[in-house]
C-alpha atoms as a PDB file:
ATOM      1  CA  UNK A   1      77.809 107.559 116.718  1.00  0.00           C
ATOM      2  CA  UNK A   2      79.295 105.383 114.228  1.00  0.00           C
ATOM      3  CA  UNK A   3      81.671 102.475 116.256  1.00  0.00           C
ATOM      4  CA  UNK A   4      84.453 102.674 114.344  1.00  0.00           C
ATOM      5  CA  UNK A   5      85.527  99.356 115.707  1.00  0.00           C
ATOM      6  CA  UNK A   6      87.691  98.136 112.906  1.00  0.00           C
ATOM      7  CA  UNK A   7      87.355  94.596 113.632  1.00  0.00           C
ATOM      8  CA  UNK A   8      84.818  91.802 114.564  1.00  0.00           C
ATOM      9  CA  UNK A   9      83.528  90.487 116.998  1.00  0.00           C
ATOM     10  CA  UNK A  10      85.167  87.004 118.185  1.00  0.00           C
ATOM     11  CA  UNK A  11      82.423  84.803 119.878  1.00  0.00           C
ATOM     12  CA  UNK A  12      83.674  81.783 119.539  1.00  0.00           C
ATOM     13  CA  UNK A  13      87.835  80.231 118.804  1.00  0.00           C
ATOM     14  CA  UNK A  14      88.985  76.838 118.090  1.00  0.00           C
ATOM     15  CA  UNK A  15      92.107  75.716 116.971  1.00  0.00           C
ATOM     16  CA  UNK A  16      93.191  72.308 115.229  1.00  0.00           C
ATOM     17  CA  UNK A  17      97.068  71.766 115.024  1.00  0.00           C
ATOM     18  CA  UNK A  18      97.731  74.465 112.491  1.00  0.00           C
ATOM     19  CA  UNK A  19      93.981  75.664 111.987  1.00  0.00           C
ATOM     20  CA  UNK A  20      92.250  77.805 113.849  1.00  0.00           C
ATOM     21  CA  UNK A  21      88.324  78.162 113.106  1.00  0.00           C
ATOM     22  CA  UNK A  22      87.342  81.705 114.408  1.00  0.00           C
ATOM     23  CA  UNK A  23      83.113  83.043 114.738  1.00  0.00           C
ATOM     24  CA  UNK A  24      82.694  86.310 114.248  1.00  0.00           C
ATOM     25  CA  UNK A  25      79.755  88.540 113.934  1.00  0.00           C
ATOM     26  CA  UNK A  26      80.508  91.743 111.668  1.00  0.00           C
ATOM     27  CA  UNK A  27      79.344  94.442 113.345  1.00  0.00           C
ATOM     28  CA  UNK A  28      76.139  95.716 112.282  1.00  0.00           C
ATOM     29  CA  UNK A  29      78.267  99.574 112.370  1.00  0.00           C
ATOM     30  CA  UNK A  30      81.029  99.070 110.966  1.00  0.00           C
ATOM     31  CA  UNK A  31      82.354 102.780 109.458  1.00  0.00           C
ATOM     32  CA  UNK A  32      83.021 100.154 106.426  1.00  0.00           C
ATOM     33  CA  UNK A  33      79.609  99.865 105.188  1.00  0.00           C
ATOM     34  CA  UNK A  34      78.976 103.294 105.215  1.00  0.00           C
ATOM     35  CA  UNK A  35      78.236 104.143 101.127  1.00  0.00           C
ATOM     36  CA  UNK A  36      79.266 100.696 100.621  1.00  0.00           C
ATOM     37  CA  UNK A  37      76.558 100.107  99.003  1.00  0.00           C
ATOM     38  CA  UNK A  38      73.800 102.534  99.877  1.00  0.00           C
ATOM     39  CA  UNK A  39      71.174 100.238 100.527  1.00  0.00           C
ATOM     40  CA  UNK A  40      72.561  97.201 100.405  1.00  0.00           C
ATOM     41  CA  UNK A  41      75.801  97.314 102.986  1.00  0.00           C
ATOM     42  CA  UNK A  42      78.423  94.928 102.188  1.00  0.00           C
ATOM     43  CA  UNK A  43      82.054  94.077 103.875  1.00  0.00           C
ATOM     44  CA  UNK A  44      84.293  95.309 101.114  1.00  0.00           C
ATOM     45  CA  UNK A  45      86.892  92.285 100.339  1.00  0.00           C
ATOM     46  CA  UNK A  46      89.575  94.160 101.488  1.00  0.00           C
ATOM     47  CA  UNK A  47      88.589  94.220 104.852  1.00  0.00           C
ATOM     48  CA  UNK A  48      88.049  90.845 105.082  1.00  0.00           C
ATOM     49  CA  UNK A  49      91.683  90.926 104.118  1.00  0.00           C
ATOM     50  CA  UNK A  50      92.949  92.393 106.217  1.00  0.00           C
ATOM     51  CA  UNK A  51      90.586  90.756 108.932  1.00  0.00           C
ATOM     52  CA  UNK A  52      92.140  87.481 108.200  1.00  0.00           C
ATOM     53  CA  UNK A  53      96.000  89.096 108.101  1.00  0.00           C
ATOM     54  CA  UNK A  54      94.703  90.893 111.734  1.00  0.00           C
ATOM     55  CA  UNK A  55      93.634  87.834 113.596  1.00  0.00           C
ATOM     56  CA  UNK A  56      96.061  85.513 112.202  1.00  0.00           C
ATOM     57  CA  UNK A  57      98.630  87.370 113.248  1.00  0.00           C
ATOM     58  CA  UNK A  58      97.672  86.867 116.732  1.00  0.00           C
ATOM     59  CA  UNK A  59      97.359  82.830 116.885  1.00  0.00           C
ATOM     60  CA  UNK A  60     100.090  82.408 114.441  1.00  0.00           C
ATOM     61  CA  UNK A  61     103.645  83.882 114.000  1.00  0.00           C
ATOM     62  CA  UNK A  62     103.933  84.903 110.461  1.00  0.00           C
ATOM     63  CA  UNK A  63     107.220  86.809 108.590  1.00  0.00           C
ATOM     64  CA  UNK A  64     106.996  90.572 109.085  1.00  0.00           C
ATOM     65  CA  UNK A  65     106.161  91.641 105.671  1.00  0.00           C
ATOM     66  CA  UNK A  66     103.090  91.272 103.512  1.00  0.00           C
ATOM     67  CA  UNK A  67     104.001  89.998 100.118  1.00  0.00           C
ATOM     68  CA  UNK A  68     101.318  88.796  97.755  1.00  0.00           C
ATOM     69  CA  UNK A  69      97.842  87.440  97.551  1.00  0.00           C
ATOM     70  CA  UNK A  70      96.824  84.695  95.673  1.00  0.00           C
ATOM     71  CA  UNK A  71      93.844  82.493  94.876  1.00  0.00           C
ATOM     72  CA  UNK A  72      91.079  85.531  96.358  1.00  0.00           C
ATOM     73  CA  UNK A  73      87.818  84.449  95.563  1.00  0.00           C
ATOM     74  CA  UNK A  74      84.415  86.227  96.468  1.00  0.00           C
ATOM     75  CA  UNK A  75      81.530  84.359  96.268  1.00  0.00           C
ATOM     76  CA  UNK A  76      78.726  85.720  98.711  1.00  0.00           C
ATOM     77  CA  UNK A  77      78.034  89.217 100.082  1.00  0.00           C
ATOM     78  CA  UNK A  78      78.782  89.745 103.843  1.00  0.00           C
ATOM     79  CA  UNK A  79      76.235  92.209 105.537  1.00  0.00           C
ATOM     80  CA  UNK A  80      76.463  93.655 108.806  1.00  0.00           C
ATOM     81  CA  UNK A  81      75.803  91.911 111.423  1.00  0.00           C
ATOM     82  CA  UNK A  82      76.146  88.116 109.973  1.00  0.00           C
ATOM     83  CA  UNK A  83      77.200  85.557 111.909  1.00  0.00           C
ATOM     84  CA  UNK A  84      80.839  83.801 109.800  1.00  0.00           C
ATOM     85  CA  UNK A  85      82.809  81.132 110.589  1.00  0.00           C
ATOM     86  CA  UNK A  86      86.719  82.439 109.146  1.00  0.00           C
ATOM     87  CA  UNK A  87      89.371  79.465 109.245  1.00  0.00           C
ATOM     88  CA  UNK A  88      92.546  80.209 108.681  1.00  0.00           C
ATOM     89  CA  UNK A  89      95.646  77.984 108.119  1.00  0.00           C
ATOM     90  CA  UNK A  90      98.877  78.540 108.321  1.00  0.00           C
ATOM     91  CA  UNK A  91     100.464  76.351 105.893  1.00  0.00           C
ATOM     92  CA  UNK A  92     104.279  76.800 104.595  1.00  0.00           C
ATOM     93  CA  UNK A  93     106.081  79.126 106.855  1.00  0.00           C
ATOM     94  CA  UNK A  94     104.929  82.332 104.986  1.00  0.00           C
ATOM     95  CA  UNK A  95     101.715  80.964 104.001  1.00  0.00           C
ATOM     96  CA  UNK A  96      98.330  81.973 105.363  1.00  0.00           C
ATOM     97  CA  UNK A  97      94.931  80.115 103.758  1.00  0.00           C
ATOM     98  CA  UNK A  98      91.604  81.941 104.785  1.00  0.00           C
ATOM     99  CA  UNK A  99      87.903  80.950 104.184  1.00  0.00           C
ATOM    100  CA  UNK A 100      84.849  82.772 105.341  1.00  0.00           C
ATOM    101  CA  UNK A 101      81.987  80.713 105.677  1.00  0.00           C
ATOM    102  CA  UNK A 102      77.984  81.202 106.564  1.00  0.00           C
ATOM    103  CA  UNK A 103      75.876  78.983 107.009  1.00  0.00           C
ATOM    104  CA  UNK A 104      78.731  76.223 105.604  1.00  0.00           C
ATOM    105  CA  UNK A 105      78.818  77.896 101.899  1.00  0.00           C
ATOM    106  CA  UNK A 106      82.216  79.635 101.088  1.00  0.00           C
ATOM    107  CA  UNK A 107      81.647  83.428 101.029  1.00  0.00           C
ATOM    108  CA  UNK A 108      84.912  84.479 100.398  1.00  0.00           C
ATOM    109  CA  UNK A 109      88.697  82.562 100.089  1.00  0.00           C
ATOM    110  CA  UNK A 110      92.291  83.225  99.283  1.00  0.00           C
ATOM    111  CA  UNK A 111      95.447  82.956 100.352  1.00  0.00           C
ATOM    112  CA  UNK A 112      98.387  85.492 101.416  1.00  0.00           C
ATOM    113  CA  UNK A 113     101.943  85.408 101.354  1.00  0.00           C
ATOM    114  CA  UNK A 114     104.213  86.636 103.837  1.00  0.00           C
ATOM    115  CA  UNK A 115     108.366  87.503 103.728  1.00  0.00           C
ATOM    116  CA  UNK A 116     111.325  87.917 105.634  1.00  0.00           C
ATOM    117  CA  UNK A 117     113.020  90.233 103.779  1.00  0.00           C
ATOM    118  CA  UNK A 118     112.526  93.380 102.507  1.00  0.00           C
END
């Protein structure tokens, strides 16, 4: 059956002062990649959205509310079952930097904006 495991796999965590440089493998199953695209599965860039919003939310504490994205670039196709490096930074106190990397190029970068308030 399809694991609907809607994350990936952590093999590997470091953290640097306010980085934290996470290795994931994207599992090869994901219910994501499923007509996305028939024969030639990708990780749609919203899930590595909210990937990055996921797992930073547990090494960081970031404001309660989502409030904007900025700066989201895509640059290289993930497929199931690569092997990424995804740093994230925490940076002002409601800002969140994230970069997925492969092999060292940039597949994917942005950054996302958290609030207090309503």
């Amino acid at each position: 059956g399809a694991a609907l495991q809607p994350e990936p796999e952590i093999l590997a965590r470091h953290r640097d002062g306010a980085t934290i440089s996470l290795q994931l493998r994207i599992p090869a199953d994901l219910i994501h990649f499923r007509g996305h695209f028939p024969g030639f599965p990708l990780l749609p860039g919203v899930v590595q959205v909210d990937w990055a919003i996921l797992l930073a939310r547990r090494c960081f504490d970031l404001p309660g509310n989502f409030q904007r994205l900025s700066a989201l670039k895509f640059m290289r196709v993930l497929q199931p079952g690569a092997e990424v490096t995804l740093l994230l930074e925490q940076h002002a106190a409601g800002e969140l930097r994230f970069r997925y990397q492969e092999h060292g190029q940039v597949c994917s970068s942005g950054r996302i904006f958290f609030s207090h308030g309503a």
